[in-house]
PDB file of N, CA and C in Angstrom:
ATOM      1  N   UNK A   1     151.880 105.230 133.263  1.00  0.00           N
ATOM      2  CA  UNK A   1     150.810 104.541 132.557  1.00  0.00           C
ATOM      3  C   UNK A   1     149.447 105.152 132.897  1.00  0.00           C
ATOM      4  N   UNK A   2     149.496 105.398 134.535  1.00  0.00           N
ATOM      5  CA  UNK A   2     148.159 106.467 134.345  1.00  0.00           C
ATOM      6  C   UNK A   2     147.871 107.281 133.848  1.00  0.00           C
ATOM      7  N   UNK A   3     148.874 107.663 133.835  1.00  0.00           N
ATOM      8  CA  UNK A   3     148.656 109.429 132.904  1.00  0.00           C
ATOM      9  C   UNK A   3     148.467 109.397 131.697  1.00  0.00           C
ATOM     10  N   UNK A   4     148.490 108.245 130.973  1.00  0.00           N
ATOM     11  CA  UNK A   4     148.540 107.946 129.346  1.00  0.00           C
ATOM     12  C   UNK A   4     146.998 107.759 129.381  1.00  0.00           C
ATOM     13  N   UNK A   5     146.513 106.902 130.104  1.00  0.00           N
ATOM     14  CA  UNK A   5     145.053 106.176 130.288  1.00  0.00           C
ATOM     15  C   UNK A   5     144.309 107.943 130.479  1.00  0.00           C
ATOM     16  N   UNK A   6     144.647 108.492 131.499  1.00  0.00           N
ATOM     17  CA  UNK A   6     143.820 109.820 131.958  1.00  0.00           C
ATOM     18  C   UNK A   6     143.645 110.573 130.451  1.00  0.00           C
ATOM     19  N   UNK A   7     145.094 110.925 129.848  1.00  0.00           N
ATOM     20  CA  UNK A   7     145.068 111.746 128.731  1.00  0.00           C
ATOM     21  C   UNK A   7     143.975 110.907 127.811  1.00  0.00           C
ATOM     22  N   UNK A   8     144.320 109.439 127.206  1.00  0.00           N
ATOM     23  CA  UNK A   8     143.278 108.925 126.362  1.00  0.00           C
ATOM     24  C   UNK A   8     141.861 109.438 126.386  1.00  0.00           C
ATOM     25  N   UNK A   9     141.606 109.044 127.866  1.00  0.00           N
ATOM     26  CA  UNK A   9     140.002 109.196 128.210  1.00  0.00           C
ATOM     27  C   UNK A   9     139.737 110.828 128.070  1.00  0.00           C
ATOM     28  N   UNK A  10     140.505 111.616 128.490  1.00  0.00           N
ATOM     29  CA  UNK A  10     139.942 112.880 128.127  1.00  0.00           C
ATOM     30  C   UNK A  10     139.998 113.487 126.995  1.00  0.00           C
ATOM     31  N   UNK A  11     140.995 113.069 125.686  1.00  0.00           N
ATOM     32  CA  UNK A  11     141.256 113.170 124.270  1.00  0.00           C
ATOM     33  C   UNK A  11     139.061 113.125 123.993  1.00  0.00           C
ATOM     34  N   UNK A  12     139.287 111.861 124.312  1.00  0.00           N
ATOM     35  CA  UNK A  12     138.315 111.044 123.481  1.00  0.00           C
ATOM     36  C   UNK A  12     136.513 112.145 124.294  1.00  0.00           C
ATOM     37  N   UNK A  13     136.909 112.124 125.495  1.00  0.00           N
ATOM     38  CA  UNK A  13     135.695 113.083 125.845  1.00  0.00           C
ATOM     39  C   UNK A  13     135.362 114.261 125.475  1.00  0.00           C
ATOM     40  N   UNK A  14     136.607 114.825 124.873  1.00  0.00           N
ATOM     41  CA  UNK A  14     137.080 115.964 124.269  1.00  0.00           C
ATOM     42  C   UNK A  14     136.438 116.000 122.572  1.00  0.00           C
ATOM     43  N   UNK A  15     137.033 114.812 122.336  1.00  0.00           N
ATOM     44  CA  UNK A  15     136.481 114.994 120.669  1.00  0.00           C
ATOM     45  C   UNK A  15     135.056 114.481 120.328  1.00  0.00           C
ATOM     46  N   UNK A  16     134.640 113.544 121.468  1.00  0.00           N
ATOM     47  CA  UNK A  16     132.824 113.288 121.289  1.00  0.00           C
ATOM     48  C   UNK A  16     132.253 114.838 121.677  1.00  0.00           C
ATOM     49  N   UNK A  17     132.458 115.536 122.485  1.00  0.00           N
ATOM     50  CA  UNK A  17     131.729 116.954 122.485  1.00  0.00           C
ATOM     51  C   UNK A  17     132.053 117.614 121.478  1.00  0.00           C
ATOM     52  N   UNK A  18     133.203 117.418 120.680  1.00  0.00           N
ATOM     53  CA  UNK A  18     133.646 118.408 119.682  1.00  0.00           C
ATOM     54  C   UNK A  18     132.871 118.551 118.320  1.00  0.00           C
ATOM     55  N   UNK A  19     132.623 116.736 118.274  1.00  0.00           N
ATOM     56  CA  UNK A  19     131.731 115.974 117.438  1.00  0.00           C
ATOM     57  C   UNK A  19     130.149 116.270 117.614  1.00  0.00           C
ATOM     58  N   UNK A  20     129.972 116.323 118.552  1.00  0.00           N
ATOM     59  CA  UNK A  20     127.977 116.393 118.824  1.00  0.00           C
ATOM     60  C   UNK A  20     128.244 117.776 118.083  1.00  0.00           C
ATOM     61  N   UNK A  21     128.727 119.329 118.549  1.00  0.00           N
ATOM     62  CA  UNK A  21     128.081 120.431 118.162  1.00  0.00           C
ATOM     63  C   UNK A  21     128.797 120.687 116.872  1.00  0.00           C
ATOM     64  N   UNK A  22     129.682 120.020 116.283  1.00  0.00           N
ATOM     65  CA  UNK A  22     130.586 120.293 114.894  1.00  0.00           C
ATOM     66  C   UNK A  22     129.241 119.402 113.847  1.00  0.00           C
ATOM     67  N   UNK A  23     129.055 118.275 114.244  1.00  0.00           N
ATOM     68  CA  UNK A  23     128.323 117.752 113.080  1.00  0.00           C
ATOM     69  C   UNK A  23     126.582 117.238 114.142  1.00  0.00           C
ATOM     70  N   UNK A  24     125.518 117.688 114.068  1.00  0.00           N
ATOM     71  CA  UNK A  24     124.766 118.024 115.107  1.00  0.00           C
ATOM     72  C   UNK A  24     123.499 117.433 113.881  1.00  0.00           C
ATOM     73  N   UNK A  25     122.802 116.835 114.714  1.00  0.00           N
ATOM     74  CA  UNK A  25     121.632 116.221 113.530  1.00  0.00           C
ATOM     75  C   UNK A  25     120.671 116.560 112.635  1.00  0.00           C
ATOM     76  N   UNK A  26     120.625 116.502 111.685  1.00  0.00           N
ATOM     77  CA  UNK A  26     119.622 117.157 110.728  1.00  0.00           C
ATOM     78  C   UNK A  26     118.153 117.450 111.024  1.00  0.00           C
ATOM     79  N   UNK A  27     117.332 118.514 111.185  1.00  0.00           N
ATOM     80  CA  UNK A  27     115.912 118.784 111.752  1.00  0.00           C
ATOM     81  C   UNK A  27     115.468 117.249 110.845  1.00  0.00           C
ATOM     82  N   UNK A  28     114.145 116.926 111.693  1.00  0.00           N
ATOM     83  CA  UNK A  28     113.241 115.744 110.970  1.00  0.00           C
ATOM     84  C   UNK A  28     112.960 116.269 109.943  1.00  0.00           C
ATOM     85  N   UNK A  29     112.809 117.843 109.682  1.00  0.00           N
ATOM     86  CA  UNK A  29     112.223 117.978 108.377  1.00  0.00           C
ATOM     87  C   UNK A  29     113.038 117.620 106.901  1.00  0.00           C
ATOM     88  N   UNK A  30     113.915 117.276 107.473  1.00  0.00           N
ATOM     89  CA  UNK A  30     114.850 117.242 106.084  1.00  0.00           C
ATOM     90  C   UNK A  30     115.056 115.632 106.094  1.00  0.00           C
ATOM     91  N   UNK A  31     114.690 114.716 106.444  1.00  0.00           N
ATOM     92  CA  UNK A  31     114.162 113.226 106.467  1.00  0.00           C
ATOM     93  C   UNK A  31     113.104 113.133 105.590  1.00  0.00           C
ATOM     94  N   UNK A  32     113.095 111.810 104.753  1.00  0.00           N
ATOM     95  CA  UNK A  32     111.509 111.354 104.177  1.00  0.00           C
ATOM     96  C   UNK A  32     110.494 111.054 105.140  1.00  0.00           C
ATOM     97  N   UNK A  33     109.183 111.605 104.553  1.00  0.00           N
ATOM     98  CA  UNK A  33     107.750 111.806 105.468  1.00  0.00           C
ATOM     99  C   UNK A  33     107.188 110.852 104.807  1.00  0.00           C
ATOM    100  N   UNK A  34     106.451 110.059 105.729  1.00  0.00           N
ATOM    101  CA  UNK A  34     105.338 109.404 104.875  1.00  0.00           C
ATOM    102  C   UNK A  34     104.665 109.634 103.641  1.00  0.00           C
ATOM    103  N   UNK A  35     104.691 109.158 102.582  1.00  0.00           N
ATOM    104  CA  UNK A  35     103.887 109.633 101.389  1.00  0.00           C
ATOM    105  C   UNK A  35     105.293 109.860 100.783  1.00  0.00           C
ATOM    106  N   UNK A  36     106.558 110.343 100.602  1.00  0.00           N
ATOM    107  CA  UNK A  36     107.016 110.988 100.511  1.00  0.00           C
ATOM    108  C   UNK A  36     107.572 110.235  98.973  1.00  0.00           C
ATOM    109  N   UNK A  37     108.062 110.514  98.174  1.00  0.00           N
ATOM    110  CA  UNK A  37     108.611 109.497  96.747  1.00  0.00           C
ATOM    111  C   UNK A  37     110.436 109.505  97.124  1.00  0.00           C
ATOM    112  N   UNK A  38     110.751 108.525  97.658  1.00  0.00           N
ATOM    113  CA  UNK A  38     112.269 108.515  97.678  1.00  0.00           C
ATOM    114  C   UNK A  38     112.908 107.469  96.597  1.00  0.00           C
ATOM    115  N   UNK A  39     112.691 107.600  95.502  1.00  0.00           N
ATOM    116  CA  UNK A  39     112.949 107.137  94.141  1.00  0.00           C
ATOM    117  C   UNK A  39     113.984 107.890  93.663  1.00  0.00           C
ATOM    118  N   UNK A  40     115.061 107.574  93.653  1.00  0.00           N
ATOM    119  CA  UNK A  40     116.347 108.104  93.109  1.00  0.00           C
ATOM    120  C   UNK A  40     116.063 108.971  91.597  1.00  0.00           C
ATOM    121  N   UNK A  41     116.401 109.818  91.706  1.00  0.00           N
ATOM    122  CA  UNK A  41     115.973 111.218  90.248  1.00  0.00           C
ATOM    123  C   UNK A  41     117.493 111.749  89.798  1.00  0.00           C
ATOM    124  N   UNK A  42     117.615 111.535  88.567  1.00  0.00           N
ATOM    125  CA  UNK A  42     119.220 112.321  88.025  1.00  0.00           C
ATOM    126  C   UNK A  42     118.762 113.785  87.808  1.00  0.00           C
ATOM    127  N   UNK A  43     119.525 114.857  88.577  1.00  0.00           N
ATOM    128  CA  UNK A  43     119.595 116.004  88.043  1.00  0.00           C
ATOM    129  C   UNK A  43     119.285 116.458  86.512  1.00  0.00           C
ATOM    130  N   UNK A  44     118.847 117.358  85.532  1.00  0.00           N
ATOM    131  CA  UNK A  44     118.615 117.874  84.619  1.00  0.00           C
ATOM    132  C   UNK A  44     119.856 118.584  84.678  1.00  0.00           C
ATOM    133  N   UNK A  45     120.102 118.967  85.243  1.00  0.00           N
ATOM    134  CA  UNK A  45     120.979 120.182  84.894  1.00  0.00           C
ATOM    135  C   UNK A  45     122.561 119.745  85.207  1.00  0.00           C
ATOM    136  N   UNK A  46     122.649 119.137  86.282  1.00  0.00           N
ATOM    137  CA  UNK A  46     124.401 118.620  86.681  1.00  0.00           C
ATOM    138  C   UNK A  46     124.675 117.315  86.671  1.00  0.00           C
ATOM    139  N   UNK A  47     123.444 116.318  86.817  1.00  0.00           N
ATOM    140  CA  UNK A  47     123.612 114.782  86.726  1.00  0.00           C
ATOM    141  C   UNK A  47     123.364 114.016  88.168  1.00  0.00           C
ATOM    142  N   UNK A  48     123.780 114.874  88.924  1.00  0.00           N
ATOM    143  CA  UNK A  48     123.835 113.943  90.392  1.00  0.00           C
ATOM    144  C   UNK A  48     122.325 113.640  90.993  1.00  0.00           C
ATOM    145  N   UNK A  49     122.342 112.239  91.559  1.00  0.00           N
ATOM    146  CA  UNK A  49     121.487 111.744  91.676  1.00  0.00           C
ATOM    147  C   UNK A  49     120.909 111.704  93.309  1.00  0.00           C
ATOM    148  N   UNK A  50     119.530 112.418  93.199  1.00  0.00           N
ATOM    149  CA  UNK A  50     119.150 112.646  94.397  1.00  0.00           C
ATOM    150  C   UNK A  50     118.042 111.963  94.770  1.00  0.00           C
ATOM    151  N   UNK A  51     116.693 111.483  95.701  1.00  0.00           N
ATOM    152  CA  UNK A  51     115.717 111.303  96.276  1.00  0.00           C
ATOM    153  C   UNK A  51     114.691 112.210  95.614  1.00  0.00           C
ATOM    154  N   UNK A  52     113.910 112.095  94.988  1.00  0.00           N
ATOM    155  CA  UNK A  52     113.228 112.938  94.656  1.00  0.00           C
ATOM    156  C   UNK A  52     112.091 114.207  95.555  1.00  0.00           C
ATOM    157  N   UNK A  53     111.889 113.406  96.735  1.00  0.00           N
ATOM    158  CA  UNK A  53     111.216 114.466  97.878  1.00  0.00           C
ATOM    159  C   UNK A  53     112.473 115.425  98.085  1.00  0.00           C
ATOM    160  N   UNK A  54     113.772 115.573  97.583  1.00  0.00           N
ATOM    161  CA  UNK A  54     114.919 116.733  98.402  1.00  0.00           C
ATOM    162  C   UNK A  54     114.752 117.756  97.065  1.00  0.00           C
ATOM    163  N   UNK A  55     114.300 117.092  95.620  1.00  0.00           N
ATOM    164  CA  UNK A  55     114.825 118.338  94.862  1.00  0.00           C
ATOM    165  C   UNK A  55     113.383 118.719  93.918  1.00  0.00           C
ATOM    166  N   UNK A  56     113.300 119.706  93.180  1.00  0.00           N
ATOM    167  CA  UNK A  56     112.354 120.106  92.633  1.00  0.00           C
ATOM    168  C   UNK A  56     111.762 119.308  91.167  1.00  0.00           C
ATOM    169  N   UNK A  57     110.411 118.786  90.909  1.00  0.00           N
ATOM    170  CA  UNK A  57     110.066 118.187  89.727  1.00  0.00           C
ATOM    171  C   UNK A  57     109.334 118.690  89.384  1.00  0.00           C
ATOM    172  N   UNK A  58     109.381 118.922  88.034  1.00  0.00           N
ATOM    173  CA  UNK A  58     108.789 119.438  86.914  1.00  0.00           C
ATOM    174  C   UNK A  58     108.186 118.599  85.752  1.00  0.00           C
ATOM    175  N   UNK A  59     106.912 118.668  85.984  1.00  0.00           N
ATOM    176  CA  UNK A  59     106.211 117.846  84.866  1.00  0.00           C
ATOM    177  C   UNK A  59     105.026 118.543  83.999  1.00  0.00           C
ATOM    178  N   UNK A  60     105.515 118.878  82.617  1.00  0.00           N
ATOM    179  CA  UNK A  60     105.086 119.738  82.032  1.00  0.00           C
ATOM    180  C   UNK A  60     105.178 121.069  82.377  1.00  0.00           C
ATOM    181  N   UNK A  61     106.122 121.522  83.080  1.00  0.00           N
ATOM    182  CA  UNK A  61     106.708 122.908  82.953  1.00  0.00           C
ATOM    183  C   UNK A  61     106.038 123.308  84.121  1.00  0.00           C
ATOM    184  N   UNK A  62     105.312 122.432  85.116  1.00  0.00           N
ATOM    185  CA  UNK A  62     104.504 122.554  86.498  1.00  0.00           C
ATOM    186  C   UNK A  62     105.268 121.814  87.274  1.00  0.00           C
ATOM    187  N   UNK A  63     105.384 122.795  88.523  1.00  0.00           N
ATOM    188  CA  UNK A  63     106.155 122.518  89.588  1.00  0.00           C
ATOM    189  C   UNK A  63     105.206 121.261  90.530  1.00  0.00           C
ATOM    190  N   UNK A  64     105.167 119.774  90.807  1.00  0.00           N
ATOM    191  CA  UNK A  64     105.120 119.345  91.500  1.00  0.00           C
ATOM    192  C   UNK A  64     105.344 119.447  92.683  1.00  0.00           C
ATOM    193  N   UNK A  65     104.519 119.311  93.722  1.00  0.00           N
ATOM    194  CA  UNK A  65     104.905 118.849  95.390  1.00  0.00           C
ATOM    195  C   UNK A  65     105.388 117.506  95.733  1.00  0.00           C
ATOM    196  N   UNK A  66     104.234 116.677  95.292  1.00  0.00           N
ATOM    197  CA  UNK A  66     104.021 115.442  95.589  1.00  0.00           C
ATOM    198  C   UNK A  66     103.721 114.498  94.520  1.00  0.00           C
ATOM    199  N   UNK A  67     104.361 113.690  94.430  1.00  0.00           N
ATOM    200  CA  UNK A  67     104.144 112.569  92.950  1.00  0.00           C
ATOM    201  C   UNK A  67     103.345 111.738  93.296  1.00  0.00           C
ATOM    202  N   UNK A  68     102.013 111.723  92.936  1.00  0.00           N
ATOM    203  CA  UNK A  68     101.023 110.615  93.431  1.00  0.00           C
ATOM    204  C   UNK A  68     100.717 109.912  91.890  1.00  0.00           C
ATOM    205  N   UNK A  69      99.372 108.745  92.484  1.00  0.00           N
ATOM    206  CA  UNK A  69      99.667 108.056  91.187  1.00  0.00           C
ATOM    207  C   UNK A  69      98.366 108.701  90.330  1.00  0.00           C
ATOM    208  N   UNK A  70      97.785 109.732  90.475  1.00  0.00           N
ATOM    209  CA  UNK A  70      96.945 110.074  89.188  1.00  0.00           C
ATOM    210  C   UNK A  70      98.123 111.184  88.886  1.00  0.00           C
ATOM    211  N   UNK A  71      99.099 112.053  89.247  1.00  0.00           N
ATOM    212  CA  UNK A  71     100.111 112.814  88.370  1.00  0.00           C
ATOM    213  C   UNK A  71     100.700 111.687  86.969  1.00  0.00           C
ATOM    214  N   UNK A  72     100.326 112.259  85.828  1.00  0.00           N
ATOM    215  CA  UNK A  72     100.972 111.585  84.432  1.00  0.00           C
ATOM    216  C   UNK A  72     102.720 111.799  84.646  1.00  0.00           C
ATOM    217  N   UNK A  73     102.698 110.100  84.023  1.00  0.00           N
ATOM    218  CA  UNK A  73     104.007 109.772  83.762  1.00  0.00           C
ATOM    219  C   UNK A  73     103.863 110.275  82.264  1.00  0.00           C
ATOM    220  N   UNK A  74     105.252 110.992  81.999  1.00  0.00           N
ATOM    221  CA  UNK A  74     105.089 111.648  80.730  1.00  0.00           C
ATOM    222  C   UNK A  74     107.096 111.750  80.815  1.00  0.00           C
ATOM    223  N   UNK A  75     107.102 111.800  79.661  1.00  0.00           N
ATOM    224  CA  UNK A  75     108.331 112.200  78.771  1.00  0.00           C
ATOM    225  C   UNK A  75     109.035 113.463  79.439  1.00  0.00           C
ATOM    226  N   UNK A  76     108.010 114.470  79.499  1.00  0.00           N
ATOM    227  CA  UNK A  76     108.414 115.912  80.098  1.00  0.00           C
ATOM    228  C   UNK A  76     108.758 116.017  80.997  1.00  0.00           C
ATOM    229  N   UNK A  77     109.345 115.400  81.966  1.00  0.00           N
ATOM    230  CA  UNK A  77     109.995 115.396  83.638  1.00  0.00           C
ATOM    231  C   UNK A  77     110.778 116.152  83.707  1.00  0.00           C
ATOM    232  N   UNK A  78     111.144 116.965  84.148  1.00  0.00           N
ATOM    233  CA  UNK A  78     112.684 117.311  84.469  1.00  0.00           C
ATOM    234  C   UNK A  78     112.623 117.099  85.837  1.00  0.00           C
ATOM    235  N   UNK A  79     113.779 116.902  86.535  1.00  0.00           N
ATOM    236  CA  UNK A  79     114.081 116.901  87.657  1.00  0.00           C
ATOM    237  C   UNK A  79     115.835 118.193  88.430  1.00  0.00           C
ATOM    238  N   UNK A  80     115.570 118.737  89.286  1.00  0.00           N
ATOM    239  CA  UNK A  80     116.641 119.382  89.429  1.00  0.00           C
ATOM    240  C   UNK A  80     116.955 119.318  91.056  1.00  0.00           C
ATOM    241  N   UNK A  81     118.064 119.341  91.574  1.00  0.00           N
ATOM    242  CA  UNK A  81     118.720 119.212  93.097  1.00  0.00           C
ATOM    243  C   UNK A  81     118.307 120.574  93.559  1.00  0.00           C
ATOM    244  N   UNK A  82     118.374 121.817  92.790  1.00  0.00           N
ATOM    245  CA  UNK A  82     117.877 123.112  93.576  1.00  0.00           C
ATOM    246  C   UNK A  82     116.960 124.028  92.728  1.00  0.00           C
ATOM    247  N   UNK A  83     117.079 125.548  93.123  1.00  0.00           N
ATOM    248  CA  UNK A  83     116.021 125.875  92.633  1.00  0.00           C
ATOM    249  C   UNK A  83     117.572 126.830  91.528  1.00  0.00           C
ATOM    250  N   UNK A  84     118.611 126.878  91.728  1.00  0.00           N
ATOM    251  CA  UNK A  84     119.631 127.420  90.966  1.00  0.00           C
ATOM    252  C   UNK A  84     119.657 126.602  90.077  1.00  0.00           C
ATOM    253  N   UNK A  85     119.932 125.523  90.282  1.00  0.00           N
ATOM    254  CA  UNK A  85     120.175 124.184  89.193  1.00  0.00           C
ATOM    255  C   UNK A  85     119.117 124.513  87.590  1.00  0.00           C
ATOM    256  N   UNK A  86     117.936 124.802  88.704  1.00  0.00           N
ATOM    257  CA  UNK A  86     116.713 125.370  87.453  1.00  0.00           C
ATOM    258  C   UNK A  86     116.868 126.183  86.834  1.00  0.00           C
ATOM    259  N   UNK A  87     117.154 127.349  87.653  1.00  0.00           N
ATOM    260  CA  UNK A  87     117.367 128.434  86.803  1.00  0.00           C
ATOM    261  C   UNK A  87     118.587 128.728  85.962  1.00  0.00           C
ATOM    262  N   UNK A  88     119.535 127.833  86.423  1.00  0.00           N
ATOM    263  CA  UNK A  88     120.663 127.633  85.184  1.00  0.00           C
ATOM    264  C   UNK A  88     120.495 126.756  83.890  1.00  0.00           C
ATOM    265  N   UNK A  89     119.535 125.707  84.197  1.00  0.00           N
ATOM    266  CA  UNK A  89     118.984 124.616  82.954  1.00  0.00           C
ATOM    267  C   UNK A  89     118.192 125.515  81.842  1.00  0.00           C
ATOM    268  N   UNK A  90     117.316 126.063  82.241  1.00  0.00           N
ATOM    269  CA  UNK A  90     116.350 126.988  81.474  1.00  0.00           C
ATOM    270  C   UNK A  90     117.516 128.638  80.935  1.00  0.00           C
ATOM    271  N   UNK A  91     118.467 128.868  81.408  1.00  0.00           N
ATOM    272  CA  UNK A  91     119.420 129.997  80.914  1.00  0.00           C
ATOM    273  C   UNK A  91     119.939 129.330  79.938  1.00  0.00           C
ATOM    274  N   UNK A  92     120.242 128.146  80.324  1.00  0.00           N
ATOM    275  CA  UNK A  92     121.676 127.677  78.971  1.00  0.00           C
ATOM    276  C   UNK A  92     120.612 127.565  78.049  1.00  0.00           C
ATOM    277  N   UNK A  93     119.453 127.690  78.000  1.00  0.00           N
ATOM    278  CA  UNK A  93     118.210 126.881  76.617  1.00  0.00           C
ATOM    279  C   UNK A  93     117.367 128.101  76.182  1.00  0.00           C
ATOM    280  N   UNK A  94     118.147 129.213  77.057  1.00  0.00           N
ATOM    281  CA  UNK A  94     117.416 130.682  77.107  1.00  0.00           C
ATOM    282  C   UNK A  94     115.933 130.924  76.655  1.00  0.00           C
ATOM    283  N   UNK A  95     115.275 129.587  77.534  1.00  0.00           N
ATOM    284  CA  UNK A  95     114.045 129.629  78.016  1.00  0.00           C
ATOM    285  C   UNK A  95     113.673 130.436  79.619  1.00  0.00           C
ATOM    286  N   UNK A  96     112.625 130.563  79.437  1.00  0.00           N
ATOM    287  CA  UNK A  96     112.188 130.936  81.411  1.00  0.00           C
ATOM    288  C   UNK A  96     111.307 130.515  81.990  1.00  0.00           C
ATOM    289  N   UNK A  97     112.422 129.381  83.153  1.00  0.00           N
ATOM    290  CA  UNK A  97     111.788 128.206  83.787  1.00  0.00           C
ATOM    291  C   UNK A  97     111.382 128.652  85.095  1.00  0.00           C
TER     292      UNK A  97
END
């Protein structure tokens, strides 16, 4: 029975270290910052729905940083998860975004 208890406890010490450097925490920078717009945005191009501070917005064909409230709410939004996502939205419409 000891030896079952010994093996348990060292399984388990075994797979929390395995765990910290296999899945290891995301820099702060990739967290929402103050100011930041975490308003759920559907992709343009694939659908999936992201935070809008993680992916790129486009309003009027101008790349946004920051969505404050004198930026116009307008029709023209696009929103995309990367900067590929973009450049595949604007290929299929064989525009250049």
């Amino acid at each position: 029975m000891f030896a079952f208890i010994i093996n348990v406890i060292i399984i388990l010490i075994v797979m929390k270290v395995f765990f910290k450097f296999m899945y290891p925490k995301p820099p702060k920078a990739f967290f929402a910052q103050a100011g930041d717009d975490t308003s759920l945005r559907r992709c343009a191009h694939c659908g999936h729905e992201l935070a809008t501070y993680r992916g790129i917005l486009l309003v009027d064909g101008v790349e946004v940083t920051k969505k404050t409230d004198d930026t116009p709410d307008t029709a023209n939004e696009l929103f995309f998860c990367n900067d590929e996502h973009r450049q595949g939205f604007f290929a299929e419409r064989g525009e250049k975004g």
